[in-house]
C-alpha atoms as a PDB file:
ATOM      1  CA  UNK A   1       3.479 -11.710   4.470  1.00  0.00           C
ATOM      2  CA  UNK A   2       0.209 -10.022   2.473  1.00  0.00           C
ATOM      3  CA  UNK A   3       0.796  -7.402  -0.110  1.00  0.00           C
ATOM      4  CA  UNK A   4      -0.684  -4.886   2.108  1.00  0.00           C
ATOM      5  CA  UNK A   5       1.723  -5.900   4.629  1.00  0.00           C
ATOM      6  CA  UNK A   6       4.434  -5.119   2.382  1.00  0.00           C
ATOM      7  CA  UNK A   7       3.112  -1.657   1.768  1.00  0.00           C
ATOM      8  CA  UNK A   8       2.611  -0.965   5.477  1.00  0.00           C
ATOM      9  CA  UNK A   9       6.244  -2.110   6.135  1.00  0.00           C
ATOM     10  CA  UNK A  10       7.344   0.032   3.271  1.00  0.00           C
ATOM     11  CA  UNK A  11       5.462   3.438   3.673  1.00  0.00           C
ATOM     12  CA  UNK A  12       6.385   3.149   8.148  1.00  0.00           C
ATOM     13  CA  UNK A  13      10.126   2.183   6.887  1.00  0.00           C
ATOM     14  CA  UNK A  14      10.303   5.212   4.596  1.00  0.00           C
ATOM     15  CA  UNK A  15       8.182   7.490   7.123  1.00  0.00           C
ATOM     16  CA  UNK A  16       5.693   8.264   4.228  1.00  0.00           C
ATOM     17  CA  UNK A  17       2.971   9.965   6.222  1.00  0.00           C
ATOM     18  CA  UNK A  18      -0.580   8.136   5.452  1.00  0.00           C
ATOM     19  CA  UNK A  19      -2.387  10.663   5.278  1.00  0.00           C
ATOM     20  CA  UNK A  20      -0.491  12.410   2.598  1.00  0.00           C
ATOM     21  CA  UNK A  21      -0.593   8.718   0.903  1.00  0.00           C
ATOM     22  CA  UNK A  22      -4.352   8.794   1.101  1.00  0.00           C
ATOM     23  CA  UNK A  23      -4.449  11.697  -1.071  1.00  0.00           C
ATOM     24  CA  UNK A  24      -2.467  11.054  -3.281  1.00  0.00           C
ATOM     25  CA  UNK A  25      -3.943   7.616  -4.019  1.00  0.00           C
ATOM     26  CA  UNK A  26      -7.448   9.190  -4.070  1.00  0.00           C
ATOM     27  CA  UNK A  27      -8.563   6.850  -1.014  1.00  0.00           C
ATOM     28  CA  UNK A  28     -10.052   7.763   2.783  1.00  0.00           C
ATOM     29  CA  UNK A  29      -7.512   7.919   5.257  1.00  0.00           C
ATOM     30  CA  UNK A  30      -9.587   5.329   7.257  1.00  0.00           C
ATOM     31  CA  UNK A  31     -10.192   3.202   3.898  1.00  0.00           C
ATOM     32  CA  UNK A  32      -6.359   3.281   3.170  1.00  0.00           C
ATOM     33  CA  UNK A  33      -5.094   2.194   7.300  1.00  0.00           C
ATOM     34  CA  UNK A  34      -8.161  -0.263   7.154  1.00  0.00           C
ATOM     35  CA  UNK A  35      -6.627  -1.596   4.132  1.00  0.00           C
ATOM     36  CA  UNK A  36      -2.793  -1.543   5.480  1.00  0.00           C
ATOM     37  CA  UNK A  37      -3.929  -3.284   9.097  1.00  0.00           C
ATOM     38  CA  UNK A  38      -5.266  -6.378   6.854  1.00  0.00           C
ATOM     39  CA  UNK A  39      -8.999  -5.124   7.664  1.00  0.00           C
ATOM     40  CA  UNK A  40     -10.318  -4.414   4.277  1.00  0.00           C
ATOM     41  CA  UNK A  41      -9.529  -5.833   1.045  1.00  0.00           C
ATOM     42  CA  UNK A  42      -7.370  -3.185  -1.682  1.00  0.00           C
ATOM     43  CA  UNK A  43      -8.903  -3.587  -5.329  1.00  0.00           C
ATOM     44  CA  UNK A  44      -6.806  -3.317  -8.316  1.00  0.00           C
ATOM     45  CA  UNK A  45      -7.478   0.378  -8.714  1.00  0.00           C
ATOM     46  CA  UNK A  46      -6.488   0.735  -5.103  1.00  0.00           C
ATOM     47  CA  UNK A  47      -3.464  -1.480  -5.246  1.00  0.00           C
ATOM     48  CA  UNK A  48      -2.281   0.611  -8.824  1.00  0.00           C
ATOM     49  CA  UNK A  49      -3.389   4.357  -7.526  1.00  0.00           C
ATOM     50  CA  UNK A  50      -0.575   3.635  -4.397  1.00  0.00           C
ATOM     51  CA  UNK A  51       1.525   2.022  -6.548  1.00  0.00           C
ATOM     52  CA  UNK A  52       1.511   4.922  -8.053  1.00  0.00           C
ATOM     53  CA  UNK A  53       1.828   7.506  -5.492  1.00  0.00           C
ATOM     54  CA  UNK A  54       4.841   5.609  -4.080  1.00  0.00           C
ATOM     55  CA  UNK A  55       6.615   5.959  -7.061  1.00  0.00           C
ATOM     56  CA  UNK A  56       6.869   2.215  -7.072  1.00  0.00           C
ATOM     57  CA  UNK A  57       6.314  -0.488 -10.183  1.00  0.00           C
ATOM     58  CA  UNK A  58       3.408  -2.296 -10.090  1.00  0.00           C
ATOM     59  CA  UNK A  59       5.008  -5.232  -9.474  1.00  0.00           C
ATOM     60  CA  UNK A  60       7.233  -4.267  -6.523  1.00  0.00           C
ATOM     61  CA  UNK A  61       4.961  -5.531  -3.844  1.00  0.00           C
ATOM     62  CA  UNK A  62       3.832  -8.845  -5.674  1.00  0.00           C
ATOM     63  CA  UNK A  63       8.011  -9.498  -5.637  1.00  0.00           C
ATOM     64  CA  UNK A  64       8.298  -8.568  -2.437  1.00  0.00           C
ATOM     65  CA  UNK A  65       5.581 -10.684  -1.425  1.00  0.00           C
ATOM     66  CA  UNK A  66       6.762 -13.557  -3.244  1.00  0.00           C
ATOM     67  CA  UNK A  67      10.179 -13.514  -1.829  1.00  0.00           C
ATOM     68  CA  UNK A  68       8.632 -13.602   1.808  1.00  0.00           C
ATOM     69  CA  UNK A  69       6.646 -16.639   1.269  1.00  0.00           C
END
């Protein structure tokens, strides 16, 4: 599973509404569901700005995707 799977999985498990996500991680609505559907690549920035806005270590994903390989 792809880090941006993991954060799709977690913000639909914990009903965090995308668009308010967006915001808060400075990125387009359509830049961040791209993103989440596996359609466009996150950056670092990106990846850190939603880590961020999830209230979430940086790391949390990266575990998350390491325990799924």
């Amino acid at each position: 599973m792809k880090i941006a799977e993991n954060i799709n999985n977690f913000v639909v498990e914990n009903r965090i509404p995308k668009g308010r996500l967006a915001k808060k991680s400075g990125m387009t609505e359509n830049a961040l569901s791209l993103s989440l559907n596996g359609k466009r690549k996150l950056n670092a920035e990106e990846y850190l700005n939603i880590c961020d806005a999830l209230c979430v270590s940086y790391d949390f994903f990266i575990k998350r995707y390491h325990e799924n390989r």
